[in-house]
C-alpha atoms as a PDB file:
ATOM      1  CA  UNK A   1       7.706 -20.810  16.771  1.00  0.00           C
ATOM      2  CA  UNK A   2       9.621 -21.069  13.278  1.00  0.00           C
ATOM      3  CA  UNK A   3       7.627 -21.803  10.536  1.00  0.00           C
ATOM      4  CA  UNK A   4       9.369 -23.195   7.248  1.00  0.00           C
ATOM      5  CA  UNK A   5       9.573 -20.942   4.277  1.00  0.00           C
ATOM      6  CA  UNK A   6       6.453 -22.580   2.453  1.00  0.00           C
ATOM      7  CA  UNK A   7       4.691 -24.145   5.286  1.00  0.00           C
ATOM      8  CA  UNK A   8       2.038 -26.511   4.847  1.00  0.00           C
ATOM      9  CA  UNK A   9      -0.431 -26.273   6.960  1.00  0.00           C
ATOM     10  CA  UNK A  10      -3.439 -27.311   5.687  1.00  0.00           C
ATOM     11  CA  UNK A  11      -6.603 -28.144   7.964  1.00  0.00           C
ATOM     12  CA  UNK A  12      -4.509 -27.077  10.769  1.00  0.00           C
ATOM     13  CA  UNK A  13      -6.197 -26.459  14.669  1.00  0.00           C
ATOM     14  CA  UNK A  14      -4.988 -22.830  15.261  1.00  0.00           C
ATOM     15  CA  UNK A  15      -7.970 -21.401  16.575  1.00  0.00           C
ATOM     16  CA  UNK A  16      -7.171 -18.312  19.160  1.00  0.00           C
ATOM     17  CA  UNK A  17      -3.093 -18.734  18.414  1.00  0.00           C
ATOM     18  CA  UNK A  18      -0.853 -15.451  18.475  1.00  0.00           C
ATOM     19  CA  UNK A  19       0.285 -15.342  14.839  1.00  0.00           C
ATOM     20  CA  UNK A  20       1.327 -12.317  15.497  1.00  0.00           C
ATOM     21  CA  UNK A  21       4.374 -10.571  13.036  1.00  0.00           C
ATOM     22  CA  UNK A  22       4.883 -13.867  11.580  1.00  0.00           C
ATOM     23  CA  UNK A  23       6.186 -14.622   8.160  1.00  0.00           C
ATOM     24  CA  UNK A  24       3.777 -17.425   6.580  1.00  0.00           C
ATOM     25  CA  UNK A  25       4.115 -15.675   3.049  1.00  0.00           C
ATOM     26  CA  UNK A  26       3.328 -18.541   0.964  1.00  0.00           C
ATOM     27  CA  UNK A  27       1.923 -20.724   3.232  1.00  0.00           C
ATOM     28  CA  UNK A  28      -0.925 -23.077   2.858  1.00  0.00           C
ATOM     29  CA  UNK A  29      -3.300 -22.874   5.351  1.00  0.00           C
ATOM     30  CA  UNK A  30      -6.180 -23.989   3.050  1.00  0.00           C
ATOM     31  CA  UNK A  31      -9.340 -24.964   5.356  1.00  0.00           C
ATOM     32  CA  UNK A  32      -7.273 -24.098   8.508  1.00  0.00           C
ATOM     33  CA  UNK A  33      -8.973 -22.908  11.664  1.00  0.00           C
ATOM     34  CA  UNK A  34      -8.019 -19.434  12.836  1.00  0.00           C
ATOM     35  CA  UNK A  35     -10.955 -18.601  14.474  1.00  0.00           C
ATOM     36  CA  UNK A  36      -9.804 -15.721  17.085  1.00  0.00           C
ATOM     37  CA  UNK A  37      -5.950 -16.004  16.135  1.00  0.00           C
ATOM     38  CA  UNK A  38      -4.485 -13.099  16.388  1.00  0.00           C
ATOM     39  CA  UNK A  39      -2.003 -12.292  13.509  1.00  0.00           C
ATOM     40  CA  UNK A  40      -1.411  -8.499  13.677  1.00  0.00           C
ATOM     41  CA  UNK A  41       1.349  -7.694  11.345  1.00  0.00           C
ATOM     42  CA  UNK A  42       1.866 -10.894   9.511  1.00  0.00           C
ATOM     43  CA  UNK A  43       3.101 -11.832   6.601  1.00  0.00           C
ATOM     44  CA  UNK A  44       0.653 -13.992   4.570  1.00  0.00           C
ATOM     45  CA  UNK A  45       1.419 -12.836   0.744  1.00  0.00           C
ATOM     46  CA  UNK A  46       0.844 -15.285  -1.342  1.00  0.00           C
ATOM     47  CA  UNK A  47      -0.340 -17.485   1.029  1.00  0.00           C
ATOM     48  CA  UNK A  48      -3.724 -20.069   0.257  1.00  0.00           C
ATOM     49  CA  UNK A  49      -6.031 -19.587   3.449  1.00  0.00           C
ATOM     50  CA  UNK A  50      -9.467 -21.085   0.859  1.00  0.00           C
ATOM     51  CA  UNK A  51     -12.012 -22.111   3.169  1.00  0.00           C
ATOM     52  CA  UNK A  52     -10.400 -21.203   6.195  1.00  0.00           C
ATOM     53  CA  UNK A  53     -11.802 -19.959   9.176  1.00  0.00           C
ATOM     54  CA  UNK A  54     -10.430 -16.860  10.421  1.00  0.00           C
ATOM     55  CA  UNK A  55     -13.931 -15.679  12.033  1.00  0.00           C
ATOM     56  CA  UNK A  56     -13.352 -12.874  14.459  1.00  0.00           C
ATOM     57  CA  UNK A  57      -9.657 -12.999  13.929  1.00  0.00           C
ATOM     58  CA  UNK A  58      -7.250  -9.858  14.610  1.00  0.00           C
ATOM     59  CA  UNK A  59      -5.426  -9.794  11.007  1.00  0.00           C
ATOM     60  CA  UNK A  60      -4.984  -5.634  11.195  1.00  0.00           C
ATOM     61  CA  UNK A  61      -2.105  -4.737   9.407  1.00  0.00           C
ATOM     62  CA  UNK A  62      -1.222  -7.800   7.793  1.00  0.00           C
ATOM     63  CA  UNK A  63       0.314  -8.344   4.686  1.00  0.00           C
ATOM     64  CA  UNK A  64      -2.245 -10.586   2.245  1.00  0.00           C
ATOM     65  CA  UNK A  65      -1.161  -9.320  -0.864  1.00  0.00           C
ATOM     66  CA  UNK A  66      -2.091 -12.062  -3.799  1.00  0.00           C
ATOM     67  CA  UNK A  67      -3.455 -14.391  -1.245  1.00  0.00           C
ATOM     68  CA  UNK A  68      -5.722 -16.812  -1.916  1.00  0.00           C
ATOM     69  CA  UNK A  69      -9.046 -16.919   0.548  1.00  0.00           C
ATOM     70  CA  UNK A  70     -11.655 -18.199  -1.963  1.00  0.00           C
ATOM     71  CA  UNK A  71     -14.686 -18.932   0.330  1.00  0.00           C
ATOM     72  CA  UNK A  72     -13.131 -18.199   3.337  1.00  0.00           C
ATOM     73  CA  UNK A  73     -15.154 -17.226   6.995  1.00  0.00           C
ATOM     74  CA  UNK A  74     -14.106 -13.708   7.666  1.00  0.00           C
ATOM     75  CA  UNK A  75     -17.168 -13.202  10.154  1.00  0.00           C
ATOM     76  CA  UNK A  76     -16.319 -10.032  12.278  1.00  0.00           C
ATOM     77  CA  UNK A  77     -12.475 -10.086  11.240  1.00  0.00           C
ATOM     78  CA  UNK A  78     -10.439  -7.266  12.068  1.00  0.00           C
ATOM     79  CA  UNK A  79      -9.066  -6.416   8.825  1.00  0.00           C
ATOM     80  CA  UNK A  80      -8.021  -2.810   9.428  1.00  0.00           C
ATOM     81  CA  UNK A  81      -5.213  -1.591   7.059  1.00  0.00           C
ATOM     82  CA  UNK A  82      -4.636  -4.894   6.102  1.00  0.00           C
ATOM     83  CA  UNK A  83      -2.970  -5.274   2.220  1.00  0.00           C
ATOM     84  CA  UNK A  84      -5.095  -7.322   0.274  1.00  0.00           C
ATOM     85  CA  UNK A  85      -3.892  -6.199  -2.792  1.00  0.00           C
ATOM     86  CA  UNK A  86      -4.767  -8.494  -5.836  1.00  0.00           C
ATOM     87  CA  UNK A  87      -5.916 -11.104  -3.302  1.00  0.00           C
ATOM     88  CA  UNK A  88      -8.646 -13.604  -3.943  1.00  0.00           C
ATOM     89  CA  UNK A  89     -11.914 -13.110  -1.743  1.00  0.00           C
ATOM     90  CA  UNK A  90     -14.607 -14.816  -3.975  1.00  0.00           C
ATOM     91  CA  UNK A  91     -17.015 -16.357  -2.126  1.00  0.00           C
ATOM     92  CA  UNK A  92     -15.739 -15.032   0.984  1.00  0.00           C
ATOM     93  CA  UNK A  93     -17.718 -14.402   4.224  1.00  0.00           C
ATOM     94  CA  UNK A  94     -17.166 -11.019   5.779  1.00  0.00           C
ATOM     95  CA  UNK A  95     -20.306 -10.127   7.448  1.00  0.00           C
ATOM     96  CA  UNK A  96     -19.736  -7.171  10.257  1.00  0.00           C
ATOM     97  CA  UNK A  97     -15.626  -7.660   8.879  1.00  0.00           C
ATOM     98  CA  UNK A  98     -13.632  -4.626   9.325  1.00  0.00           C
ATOM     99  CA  UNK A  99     -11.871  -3.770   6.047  1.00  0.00           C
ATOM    100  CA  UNK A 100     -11.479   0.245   7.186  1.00  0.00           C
ATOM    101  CA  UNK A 101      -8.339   1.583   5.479  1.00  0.00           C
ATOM    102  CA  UNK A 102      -7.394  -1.531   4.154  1.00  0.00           C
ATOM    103  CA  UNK A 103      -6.026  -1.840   0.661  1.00  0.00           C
ATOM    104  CA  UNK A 104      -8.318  -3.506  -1.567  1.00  0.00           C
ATOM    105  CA  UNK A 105      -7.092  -2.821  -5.261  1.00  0.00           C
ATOM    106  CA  UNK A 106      -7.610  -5.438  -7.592  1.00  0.00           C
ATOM    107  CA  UNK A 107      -9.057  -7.541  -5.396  1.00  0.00           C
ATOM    108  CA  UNK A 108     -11.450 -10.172  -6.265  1.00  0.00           C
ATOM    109  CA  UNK A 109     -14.324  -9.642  -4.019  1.00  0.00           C
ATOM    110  CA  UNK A 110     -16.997 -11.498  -6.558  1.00  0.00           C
ATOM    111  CA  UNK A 111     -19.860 -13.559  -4.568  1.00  0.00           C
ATOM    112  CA  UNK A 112     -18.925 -11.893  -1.306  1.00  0.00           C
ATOM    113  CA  UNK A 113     -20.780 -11.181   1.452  1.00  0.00           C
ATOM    114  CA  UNK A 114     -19.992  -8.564   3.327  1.00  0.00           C
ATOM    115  CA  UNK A 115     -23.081  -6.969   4.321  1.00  0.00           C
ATOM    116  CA  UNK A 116     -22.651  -4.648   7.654  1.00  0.00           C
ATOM    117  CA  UNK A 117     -18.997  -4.627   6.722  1.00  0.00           C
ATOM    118  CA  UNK A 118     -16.718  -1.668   7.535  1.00  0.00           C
ATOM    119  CA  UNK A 119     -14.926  -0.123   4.430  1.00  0.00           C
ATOM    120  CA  UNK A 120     -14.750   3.468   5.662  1.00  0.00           C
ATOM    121  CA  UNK A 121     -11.171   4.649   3.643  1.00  0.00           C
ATOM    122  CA  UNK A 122     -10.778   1.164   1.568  1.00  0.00           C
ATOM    123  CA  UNK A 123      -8.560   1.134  -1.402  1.00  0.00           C
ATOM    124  CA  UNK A 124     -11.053  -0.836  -4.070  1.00  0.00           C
ATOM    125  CA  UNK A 125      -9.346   0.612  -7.305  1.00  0.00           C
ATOM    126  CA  UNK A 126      -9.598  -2.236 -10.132  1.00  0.00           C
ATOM    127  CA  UNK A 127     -11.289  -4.488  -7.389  1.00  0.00           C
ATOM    128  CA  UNK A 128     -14.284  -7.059  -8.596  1.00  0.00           C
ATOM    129  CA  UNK A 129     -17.601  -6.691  -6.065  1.00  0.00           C
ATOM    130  CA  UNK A 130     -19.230  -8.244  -9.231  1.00  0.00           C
ATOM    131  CA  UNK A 131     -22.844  -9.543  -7.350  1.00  0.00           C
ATOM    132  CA  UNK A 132     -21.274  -9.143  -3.808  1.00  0.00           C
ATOM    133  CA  UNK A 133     -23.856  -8.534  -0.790  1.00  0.00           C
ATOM    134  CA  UNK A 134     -22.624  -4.926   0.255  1.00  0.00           C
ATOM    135  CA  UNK A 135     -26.620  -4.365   1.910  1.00  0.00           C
ATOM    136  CA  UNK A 136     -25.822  -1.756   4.655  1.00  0.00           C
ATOM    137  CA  UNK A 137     -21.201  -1.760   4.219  1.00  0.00           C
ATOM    138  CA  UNK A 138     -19.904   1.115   5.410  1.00  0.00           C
ATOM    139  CA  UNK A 139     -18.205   2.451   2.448  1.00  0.00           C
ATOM    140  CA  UNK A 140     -17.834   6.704   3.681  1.00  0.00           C
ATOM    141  CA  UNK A 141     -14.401   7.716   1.722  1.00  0.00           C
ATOM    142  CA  UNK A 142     -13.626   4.712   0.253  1.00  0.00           C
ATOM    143  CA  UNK A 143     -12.130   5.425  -3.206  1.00  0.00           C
ATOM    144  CA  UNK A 144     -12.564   3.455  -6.632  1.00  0.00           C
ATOM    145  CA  UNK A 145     -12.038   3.819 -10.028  1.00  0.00           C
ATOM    146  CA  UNK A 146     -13.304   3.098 -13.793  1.00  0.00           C
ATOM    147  CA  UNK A 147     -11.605  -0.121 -13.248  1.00  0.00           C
ATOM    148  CA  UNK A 148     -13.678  -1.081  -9.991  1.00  0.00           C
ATOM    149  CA  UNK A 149     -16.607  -3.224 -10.750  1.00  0.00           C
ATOM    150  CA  UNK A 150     -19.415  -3.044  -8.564  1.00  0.00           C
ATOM    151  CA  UNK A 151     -22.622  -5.532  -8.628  1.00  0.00           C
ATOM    152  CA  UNK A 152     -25.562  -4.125 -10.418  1.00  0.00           C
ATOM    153  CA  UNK A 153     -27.761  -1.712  -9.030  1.00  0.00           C
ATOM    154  CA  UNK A 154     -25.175  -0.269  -6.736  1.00  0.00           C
ATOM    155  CA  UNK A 155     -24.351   3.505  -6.559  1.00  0.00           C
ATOM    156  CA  UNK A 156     -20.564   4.127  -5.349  1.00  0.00           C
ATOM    157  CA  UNK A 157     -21.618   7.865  -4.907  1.00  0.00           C
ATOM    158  CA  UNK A 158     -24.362   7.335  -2.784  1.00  0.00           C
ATOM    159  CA  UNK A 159     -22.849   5.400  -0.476  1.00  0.00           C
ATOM    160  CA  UNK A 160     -19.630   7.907   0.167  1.00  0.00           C
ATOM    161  CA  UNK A 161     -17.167   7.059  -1.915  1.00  0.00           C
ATOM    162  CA  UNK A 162     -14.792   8.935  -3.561  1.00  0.00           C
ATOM    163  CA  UNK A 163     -13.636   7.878  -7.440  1.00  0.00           C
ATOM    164  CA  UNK A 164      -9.822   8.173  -7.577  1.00  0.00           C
ATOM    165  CA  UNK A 165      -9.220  10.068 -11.460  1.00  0.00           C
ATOM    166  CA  UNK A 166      -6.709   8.476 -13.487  1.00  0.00           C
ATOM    167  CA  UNK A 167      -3.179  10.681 -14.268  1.00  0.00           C
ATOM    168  CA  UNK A 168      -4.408  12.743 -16.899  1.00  0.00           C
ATOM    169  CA  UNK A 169      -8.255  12.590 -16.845  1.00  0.00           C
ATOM    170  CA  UNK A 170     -10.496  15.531 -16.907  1.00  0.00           C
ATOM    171  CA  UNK A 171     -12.604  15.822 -13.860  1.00  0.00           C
ATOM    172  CA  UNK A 172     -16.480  15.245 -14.909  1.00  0.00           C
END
């Protein structure tokens, strides 16, 4: 299947398609349904997936970096070592997701919800959890930084993670 270089997309049926390895970088596939697509390897940077519903889809190792998924359904996703650098989750869905090893930083991840969801080695340096749901993540080695903001009451150290210094800081 040959998709054009900015495909549009939009509201598209593509529920259990194999996606797999393929370059939708800039896409929009706003509202689309993914549900149990499997895109391992793909290319979506850039790409608008808002309110789409990729619920229990295989995305592991894709490429989302600066996407836009602003209230999208990321129910039991399979997210591992996905890039999702500087990507847009607000409002986002990822109950039971897994996000393990999967690179986070400067993320927007305000609003979430991603209780239950698997962050176990997560990149979340500069990343915004700013009132997200994070009631029983897995977070064990995850690292952060000064930069990461996390909703209030919630203790990055207690929950495993590691802080990443910046170059030059002292060590407290």
């Amino acid at each position: 299947m040959s998709i054009p270089r900015v495909a549009t997309l939009r509201g598209s049926c593509l529920e259990g398609r194999n996606l797999n390895r393929m370059d939708l970088s800039g896409a929009d596939l706003a509202g689309a349904r993914l549900k149990g697509a499997s895109l391992i390897g793909a290319k979506l940077s850039q790409a608008r997936l808002d309110e789409a519903d990729l619920s229990g889809a295989d995305l592991s190792g894709a490429d989302l970096t600066g996407a836009s998924m602003r209230g999208a359904l990321l129910m039991r996703t399979d997210l591992t070592q996905a890039i999702l650098a500087g990507a847009d989750l607000s409002g986002a869905e990822l109950l039971r997701a897994c996000l393990s090893d999967a690179d986070l930083s400067r993320a927007n991840l305000s609003m979430t919800n991603m209780a239950r969801t698997d962050l176990s080695d997560a990149q979340l340096c500069g990343a915004n959890l700013f009132m997200a749901n994070m009631s029983d993540a897995i977070m064990l080695d995850a690292h952060y930084d000064s930069e990461t903001v996390f909703p209030d009451g919630f203790s990055p150290g207690l929950s495993g993670m590691l802080k990443r210094l910046q170059v030059g800081a002292s060590q407290r």
